[in-house]
PDB file of N, CA and C in Angstrom:
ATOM      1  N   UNK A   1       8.132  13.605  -1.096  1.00  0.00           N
ATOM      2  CA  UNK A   1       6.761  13.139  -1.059  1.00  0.00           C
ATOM      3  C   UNK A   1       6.313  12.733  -2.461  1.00  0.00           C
ATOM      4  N   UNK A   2       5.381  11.953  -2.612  1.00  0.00           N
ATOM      5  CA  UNK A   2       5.093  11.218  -4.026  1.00  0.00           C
ATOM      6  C   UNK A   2       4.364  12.380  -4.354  1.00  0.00           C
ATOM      7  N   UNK A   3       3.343  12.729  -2.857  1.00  0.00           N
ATOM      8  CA  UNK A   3       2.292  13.666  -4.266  1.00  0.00           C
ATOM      9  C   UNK A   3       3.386  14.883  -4.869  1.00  0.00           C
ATOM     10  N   UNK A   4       3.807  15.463  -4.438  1.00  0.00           N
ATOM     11  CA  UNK A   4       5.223  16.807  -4.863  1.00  0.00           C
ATOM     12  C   UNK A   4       5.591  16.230  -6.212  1.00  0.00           C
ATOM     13  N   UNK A   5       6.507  14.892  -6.491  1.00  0.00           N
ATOM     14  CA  UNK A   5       6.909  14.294  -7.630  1.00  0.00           C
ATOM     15  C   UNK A   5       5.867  14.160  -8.700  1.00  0.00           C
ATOM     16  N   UNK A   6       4.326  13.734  -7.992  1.00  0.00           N
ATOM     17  CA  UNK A   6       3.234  13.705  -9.275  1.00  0.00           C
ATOM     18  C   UNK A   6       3.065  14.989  -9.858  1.00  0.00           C
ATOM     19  N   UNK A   7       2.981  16.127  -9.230  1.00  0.00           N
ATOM     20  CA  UNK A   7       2.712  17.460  -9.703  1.00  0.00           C
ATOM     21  C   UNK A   7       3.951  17.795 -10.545  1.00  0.00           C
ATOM     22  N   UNK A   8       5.254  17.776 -10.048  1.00  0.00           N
ATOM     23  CA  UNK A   8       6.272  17.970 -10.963  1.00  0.00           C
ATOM     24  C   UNK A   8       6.013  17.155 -12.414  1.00  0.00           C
ATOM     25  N   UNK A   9       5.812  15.668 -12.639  1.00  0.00           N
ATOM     26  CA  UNK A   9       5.926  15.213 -13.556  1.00  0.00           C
ATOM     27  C   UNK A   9       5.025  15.114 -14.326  1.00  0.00           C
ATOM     28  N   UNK A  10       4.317  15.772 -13.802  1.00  0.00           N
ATOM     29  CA  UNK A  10       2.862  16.427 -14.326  1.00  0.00           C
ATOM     30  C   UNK A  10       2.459  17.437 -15.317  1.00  0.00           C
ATOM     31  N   UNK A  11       3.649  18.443 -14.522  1.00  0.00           N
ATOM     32  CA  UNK A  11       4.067  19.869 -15.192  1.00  0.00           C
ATOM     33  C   UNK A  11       4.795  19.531 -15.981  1.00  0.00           C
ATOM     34  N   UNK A  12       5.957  18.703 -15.681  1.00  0.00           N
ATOM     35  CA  UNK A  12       7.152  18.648 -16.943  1.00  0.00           C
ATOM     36  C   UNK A  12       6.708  17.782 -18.004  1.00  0.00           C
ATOM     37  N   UNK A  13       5.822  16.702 -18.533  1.00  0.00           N
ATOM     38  CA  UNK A  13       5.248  16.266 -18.882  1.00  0.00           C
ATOM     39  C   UNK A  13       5.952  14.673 -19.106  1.00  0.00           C
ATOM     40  N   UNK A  14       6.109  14.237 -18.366  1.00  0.00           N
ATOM     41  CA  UNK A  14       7.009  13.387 -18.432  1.00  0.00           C
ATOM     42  C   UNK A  14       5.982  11.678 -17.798  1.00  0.00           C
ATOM     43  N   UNK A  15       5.370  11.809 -18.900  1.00  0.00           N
ATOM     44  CA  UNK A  15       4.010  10.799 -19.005  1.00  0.00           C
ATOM     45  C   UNK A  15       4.959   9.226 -18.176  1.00  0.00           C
ATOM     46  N   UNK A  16       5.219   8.551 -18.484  1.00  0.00           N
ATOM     47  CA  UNK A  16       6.022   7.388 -17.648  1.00  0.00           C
ATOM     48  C   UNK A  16       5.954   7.482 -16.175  1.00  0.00           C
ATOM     49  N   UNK A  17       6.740   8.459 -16.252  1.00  0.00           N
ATOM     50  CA  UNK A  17       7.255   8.200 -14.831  1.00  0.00           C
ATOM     51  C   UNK A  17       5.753   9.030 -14.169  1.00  0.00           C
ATOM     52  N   UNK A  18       5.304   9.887 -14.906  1.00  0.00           N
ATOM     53  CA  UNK A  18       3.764   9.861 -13.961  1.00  0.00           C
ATOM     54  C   UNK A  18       2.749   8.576 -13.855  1.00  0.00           C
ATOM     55  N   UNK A  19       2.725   8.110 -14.584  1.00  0.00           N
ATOM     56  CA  UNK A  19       2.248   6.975 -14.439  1.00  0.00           C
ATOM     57  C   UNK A  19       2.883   5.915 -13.239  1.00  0.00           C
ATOM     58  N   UNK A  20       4.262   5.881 -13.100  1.00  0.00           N
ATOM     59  CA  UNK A  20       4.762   5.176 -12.258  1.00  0.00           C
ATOM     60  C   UNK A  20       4.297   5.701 -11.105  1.00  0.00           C
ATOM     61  N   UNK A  21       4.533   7.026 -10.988  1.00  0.00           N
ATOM     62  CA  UNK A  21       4.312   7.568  -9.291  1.00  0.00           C
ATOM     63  C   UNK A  21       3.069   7.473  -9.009  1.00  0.00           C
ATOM     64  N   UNK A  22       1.839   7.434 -10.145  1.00  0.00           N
ATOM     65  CA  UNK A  22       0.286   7.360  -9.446  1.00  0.00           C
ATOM     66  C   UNK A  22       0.114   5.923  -9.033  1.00  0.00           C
ATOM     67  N   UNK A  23       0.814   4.866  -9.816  1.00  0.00           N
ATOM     68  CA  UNK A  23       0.275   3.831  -9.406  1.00  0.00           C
ATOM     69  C   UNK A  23       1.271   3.419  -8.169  1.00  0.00           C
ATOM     70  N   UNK A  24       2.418   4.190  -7.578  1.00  0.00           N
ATOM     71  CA  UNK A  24       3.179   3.698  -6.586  1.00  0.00           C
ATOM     72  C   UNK A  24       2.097   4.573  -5.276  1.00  0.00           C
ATOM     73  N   UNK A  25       1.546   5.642  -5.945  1.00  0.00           N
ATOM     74  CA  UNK A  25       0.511   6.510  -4.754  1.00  0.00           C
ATOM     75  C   UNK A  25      -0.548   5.281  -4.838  1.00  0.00           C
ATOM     76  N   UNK A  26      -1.049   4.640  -5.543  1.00  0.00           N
ATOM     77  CA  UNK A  26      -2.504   3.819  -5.034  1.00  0.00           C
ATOM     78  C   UNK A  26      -1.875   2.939  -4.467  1.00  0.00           C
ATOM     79  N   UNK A  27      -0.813   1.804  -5.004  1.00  0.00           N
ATOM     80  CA  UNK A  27      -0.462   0.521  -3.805  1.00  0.00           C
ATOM     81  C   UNK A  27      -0.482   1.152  -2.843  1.00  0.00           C
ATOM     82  N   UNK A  28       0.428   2.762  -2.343  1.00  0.00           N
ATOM     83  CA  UNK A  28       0.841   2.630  -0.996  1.00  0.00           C
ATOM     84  C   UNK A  28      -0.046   3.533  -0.173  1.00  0.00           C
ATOM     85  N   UNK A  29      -0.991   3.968  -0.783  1.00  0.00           N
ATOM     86  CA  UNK A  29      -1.951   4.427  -0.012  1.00  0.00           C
ATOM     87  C   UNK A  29      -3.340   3.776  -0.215  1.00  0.00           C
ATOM     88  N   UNK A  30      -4.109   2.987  -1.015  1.00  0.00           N
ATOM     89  CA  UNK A  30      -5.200   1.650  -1.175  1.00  0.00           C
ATOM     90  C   UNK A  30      -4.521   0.650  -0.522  1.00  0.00           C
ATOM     91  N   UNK A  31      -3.827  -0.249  -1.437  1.00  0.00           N
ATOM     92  CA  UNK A  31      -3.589  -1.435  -1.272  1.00  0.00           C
ATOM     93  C   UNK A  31      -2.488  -1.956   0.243  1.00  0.00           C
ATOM     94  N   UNK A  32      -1.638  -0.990   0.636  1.00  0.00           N
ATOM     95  CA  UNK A  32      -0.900  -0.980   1.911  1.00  0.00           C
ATOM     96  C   UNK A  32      -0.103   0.287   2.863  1.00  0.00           C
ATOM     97  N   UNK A  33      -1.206   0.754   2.690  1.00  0.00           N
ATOM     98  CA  UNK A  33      -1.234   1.951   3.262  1.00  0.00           C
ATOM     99  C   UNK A  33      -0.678   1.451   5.334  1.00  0.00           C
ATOM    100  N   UNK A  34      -0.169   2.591   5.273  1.00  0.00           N
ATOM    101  CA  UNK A  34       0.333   2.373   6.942  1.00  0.00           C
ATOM    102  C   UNK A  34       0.127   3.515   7.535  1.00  0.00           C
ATOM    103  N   UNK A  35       0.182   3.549   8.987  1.00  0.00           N
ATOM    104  CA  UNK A  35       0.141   4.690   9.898  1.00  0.00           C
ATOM    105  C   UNK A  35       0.879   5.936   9.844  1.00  0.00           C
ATOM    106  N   UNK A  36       2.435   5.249   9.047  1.00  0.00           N
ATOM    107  CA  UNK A  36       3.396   6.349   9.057  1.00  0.00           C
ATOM    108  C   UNK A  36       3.455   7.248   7.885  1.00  0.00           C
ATOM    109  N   UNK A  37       3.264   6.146   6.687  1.00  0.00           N
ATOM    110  CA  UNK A  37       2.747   7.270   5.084  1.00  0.00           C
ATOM    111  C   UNK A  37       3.789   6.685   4.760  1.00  0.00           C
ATOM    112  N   UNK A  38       4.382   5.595   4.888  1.00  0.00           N
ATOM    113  CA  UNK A  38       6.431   5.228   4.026  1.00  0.00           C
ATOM    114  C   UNK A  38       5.486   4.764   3.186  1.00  0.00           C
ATOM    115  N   UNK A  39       6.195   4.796   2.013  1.00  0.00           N
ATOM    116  CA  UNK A  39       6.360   3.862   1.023  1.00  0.00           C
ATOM    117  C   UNK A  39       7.177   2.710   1.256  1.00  0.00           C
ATOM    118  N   UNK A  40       6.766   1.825   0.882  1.00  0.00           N
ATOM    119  CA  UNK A  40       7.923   0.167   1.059  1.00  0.00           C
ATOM    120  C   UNK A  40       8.441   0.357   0.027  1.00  0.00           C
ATOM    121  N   UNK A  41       9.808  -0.239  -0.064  1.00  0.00           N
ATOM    122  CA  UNK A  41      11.385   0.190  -1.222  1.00  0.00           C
ATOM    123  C   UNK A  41      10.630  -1.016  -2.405  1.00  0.00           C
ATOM    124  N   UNK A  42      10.271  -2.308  -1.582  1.00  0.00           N
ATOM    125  CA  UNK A  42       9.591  -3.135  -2.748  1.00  0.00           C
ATOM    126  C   UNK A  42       8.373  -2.904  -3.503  1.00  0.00           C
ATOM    127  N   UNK A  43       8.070  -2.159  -3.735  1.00  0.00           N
ATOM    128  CA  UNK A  43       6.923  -1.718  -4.378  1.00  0.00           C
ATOM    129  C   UNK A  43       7.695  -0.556  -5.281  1.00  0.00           C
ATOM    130  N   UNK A  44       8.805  -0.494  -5.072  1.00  0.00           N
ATOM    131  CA  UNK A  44      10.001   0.611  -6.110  1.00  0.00           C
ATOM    132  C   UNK A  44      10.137  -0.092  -7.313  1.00  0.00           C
ATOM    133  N   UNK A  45      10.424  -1.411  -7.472  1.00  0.00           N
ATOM    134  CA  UNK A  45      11.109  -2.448  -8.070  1.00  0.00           C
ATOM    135  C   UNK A  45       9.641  -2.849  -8.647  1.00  0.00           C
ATOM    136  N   UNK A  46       8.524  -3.098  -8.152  1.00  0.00           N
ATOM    137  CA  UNK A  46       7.002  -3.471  -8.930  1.00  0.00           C
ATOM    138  C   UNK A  46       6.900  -2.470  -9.677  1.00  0.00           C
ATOM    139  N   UNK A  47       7.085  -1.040  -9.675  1.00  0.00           N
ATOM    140  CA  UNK A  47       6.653  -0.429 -10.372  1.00  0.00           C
ATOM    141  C   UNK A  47       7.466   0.600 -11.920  1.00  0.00           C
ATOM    142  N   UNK A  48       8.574  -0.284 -11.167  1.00  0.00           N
ATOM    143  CA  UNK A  48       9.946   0.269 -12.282  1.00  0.00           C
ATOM    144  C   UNK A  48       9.125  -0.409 -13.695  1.00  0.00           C
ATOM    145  N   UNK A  49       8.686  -1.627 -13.862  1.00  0.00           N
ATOM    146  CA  UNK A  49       8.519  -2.438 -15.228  1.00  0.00           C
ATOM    147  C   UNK A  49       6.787  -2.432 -14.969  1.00  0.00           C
ATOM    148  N   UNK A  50       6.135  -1.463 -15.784  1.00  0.00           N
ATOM    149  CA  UNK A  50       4.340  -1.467 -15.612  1.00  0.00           C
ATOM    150  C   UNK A  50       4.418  -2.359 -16.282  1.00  0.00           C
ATOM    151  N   UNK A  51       5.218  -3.819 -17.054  1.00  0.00           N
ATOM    152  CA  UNK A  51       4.087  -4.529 -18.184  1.00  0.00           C
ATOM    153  C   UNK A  51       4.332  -6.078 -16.890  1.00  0.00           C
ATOM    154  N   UNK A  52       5.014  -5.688 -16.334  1.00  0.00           N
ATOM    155  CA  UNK A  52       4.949  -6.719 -15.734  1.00  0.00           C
ATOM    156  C   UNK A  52       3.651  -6.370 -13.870  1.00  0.00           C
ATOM    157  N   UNK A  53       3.546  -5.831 -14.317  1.00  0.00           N
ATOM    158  CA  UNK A  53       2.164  -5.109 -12.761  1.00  0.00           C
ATOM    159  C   UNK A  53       0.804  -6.654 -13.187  1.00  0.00           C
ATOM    160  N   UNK A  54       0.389  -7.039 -13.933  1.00  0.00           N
ATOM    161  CA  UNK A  54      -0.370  -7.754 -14.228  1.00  0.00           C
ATOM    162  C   UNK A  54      -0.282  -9.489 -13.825  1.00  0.00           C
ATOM    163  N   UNK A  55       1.415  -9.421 -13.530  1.00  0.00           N
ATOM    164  CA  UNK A  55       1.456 -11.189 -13.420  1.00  0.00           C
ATOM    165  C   UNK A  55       2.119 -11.479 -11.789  1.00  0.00           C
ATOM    166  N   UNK A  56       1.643  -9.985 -10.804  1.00  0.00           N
ATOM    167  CA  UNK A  56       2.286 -10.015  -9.626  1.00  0.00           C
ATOM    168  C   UNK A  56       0.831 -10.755  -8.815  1.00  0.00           C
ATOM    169  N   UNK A  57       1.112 -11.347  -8.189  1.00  0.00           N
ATOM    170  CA  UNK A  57      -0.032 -12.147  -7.034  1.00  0.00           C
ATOM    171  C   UNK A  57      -0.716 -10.656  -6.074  1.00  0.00           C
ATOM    172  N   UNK A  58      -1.310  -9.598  -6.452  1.00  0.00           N
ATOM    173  CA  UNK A  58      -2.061  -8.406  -5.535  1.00  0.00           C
ATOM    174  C   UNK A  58      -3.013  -9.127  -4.680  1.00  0.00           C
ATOM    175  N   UNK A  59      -3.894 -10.110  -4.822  1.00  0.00           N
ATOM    176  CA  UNK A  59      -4.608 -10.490  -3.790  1.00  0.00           C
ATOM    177  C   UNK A  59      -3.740 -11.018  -2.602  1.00  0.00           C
ATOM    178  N   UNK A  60      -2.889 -12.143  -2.728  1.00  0.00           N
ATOM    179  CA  UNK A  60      -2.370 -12.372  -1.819  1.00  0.00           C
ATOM    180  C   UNK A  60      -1.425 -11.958  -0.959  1.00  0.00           C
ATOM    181  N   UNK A  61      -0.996 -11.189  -1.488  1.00  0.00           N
ATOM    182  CA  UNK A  61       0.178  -9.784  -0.922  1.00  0.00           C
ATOM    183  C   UNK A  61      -0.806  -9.308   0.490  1.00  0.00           C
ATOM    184  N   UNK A  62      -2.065  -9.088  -0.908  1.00  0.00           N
ATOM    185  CA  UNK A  62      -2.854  -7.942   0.667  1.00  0.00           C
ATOM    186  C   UNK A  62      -3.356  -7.915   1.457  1.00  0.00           C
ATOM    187  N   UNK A  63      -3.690  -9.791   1.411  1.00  0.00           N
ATOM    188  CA  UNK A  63      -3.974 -10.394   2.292  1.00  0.00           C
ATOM    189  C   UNK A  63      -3.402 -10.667   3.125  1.00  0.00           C
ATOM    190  N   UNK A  64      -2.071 -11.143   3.015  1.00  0.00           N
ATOM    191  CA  UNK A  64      -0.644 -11.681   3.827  1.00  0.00           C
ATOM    192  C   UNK A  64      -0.352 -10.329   4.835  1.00  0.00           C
ATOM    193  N   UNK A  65      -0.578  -8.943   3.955  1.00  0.00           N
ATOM    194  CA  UNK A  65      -0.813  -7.944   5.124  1.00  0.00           C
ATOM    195  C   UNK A  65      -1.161  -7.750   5.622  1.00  0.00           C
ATOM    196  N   UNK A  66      -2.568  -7.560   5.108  1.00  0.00           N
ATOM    197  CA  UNK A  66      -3.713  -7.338   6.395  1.00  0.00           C
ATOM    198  C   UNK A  66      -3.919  -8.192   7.368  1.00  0.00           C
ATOM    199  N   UNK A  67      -3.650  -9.532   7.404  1.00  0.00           N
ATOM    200  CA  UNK A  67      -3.680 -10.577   8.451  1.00  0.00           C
ATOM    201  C   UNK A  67      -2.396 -10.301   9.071  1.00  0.00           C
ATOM    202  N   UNK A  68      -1.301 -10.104   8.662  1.00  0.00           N
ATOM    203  CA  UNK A  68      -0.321  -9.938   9.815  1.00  0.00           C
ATOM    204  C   UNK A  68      -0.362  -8.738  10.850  1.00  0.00           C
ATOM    205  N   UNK A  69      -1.087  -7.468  10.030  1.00  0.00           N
ATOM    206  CA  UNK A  69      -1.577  -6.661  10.930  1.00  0.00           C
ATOM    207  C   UNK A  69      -2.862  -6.581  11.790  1.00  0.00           C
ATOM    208  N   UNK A  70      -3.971  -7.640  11.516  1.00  0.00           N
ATOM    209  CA  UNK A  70      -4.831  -7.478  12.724  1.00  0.00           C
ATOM    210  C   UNK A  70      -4.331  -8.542  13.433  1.00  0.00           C
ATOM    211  N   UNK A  71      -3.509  -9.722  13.091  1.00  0.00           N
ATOM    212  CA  UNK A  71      -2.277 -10.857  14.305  1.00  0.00           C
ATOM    213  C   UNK A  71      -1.670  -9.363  15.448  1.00  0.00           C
ATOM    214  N   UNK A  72      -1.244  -8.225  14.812  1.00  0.00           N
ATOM    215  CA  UNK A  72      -0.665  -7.581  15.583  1.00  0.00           C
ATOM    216  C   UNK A  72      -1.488  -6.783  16.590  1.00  0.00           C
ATOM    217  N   UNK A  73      -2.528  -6.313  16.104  1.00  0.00           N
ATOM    218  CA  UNK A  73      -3.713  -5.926  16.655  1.00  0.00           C
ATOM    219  C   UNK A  73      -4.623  -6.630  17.578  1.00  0.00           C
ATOM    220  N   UNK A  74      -4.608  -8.123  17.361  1.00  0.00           N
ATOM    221  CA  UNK A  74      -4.631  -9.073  18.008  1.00  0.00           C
ATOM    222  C   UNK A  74      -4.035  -9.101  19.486  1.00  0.00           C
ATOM    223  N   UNK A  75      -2.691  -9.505  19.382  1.00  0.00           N
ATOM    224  CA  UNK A  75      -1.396  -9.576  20.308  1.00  0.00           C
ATOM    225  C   UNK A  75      -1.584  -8.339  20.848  1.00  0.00           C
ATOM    226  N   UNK A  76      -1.750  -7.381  20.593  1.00  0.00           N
ATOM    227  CA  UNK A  76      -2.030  -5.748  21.595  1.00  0.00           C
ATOM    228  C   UNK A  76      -3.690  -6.015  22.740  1.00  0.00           C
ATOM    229  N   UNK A  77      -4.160  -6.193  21.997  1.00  0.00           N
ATOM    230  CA  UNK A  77      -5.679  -6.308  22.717  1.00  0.00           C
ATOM    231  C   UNK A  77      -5.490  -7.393  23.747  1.00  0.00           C
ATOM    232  N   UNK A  78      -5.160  -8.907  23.270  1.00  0.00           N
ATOM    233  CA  UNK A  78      -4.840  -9.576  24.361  1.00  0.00           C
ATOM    234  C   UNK A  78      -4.411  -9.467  25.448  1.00  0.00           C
ATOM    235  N   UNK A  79      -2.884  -8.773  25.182  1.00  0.00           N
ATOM    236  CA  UNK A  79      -2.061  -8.388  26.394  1.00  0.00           C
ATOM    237  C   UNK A  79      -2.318  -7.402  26.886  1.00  0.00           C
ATOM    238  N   UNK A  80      -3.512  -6.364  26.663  1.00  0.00           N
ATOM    239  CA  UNK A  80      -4.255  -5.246  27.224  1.00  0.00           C
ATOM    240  C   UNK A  80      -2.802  -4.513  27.509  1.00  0.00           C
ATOM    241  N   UNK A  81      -2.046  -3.983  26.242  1.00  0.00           N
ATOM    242  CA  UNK A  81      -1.371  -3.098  26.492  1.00  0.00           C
ATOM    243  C   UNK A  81      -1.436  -1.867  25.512  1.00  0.00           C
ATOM    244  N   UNK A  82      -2.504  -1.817  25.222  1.00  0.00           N
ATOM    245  CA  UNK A  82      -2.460  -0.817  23.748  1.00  0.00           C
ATOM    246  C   UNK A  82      -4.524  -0.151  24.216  1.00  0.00           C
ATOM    247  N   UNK A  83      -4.538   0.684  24.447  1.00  0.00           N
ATOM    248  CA  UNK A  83      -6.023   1.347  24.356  1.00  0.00           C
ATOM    249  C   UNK A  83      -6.816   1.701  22.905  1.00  0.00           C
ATOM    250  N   UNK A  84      -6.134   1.864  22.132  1.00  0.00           N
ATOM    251  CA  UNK A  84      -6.324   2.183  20.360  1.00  0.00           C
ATOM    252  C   UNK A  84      -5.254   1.339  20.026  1.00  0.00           C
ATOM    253  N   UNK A  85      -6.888   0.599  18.327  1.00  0.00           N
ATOM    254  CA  UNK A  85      -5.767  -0.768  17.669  1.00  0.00           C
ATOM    255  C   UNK A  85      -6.352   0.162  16.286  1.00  0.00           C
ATOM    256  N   UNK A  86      -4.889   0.507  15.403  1.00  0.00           N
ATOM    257  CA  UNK A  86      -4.698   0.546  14.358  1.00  0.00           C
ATOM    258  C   UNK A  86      -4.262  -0.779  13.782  1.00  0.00           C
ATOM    259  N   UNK A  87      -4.985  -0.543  12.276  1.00  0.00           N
ATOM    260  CA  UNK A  87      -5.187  -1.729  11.408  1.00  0.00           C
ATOM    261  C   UNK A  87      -3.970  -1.340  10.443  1.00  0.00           C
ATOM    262  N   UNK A  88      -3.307  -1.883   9.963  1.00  0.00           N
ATOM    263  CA  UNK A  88      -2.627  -1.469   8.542  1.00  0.00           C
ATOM    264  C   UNK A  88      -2.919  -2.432   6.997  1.00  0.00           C
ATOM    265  N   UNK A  89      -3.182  -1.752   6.117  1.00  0.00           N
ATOM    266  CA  UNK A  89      -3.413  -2.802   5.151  1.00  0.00           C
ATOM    267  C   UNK A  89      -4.835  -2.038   4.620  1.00  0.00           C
ATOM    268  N   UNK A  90      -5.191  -2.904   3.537  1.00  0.00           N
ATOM    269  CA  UNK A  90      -6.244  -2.783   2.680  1.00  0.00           C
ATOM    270  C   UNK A  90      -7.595  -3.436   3.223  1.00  0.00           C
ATOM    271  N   UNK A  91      -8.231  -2.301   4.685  1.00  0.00           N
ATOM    272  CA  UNK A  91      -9.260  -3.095   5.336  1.00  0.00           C
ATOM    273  C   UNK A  91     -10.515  -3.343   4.260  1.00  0.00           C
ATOM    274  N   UNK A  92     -10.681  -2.580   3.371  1.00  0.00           N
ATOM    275  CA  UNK A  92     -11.529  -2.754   2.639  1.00  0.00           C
ATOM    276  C   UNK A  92     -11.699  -3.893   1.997  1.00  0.00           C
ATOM    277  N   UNK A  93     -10.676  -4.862   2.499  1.00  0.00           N
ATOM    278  CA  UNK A  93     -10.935  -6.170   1.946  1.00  0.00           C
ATOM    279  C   UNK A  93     -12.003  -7.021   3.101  1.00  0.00           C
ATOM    280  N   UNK A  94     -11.799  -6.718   3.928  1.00  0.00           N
ATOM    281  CA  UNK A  94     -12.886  -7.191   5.283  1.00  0.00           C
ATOM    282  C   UNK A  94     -14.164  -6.992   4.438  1.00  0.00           C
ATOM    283  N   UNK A  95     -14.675  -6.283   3.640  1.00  0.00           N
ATOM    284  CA  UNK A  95     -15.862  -5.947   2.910  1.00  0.00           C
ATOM    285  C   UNK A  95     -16.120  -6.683   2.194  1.00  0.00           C
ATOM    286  N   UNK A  96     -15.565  -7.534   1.390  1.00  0.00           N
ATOM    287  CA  UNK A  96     -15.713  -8.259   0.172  1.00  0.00           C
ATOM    288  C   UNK A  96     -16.720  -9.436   0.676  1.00  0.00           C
ATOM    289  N   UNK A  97     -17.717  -9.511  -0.608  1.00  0.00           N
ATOM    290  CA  UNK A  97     -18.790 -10.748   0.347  1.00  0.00           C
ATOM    291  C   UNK A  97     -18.324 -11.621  -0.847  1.00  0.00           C
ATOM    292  N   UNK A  98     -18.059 -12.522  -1.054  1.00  0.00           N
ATOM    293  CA  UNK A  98     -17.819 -13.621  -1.999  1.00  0.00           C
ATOM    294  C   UNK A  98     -19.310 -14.416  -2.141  1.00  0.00           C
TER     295      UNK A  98
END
């Protein structure tokens, strides 16, 4: 579990790689959080190099998610085969008033 690894590297003081694991805990629980709690393996590889976290496209990622998951949420409701529609993704973007 990430949070277990944050507390360890916490204690051992091993500043980096805490830093890596908090910001691999906000993508995957803010920014693309899911039903099951996985972490995605690609978000391993974003967070190996923090100087490069700044020149990755985050809006459109989370967008590209969250629309493929209410498409899926979508496709359930239609075909009236699902009674509860979980969302996956960063709904808090539905909020944003431009």
């Amino acid at each position: 579990m990430v949070y277990d690894e944050l507390v360890r590297c916490q204690s051992d003081g091993r500043s980096k790689d805490f830093c890596k694991l908090y910001i691999l805990l906000g993508l995957s629980e803010f920014l693309f959080p899911n039903r099951m709690g996985n972490v995605y393996t690609g978000l391993f590889h974003i967070v190996d190099n923090l100087g490069d976290l700044s020149s990755f496209k985050w809006g459109a990622v989370m967008y590209t998610y969250l629309v493929k998951s209410l498409c899926r949420a979508s496709r359930c409701i239609d075909n009236e085969q699902c009674s509860i529609v979980r969302v996956a993704g960063c709904i808090y973007m539905l909020q944003v008033k431009i």
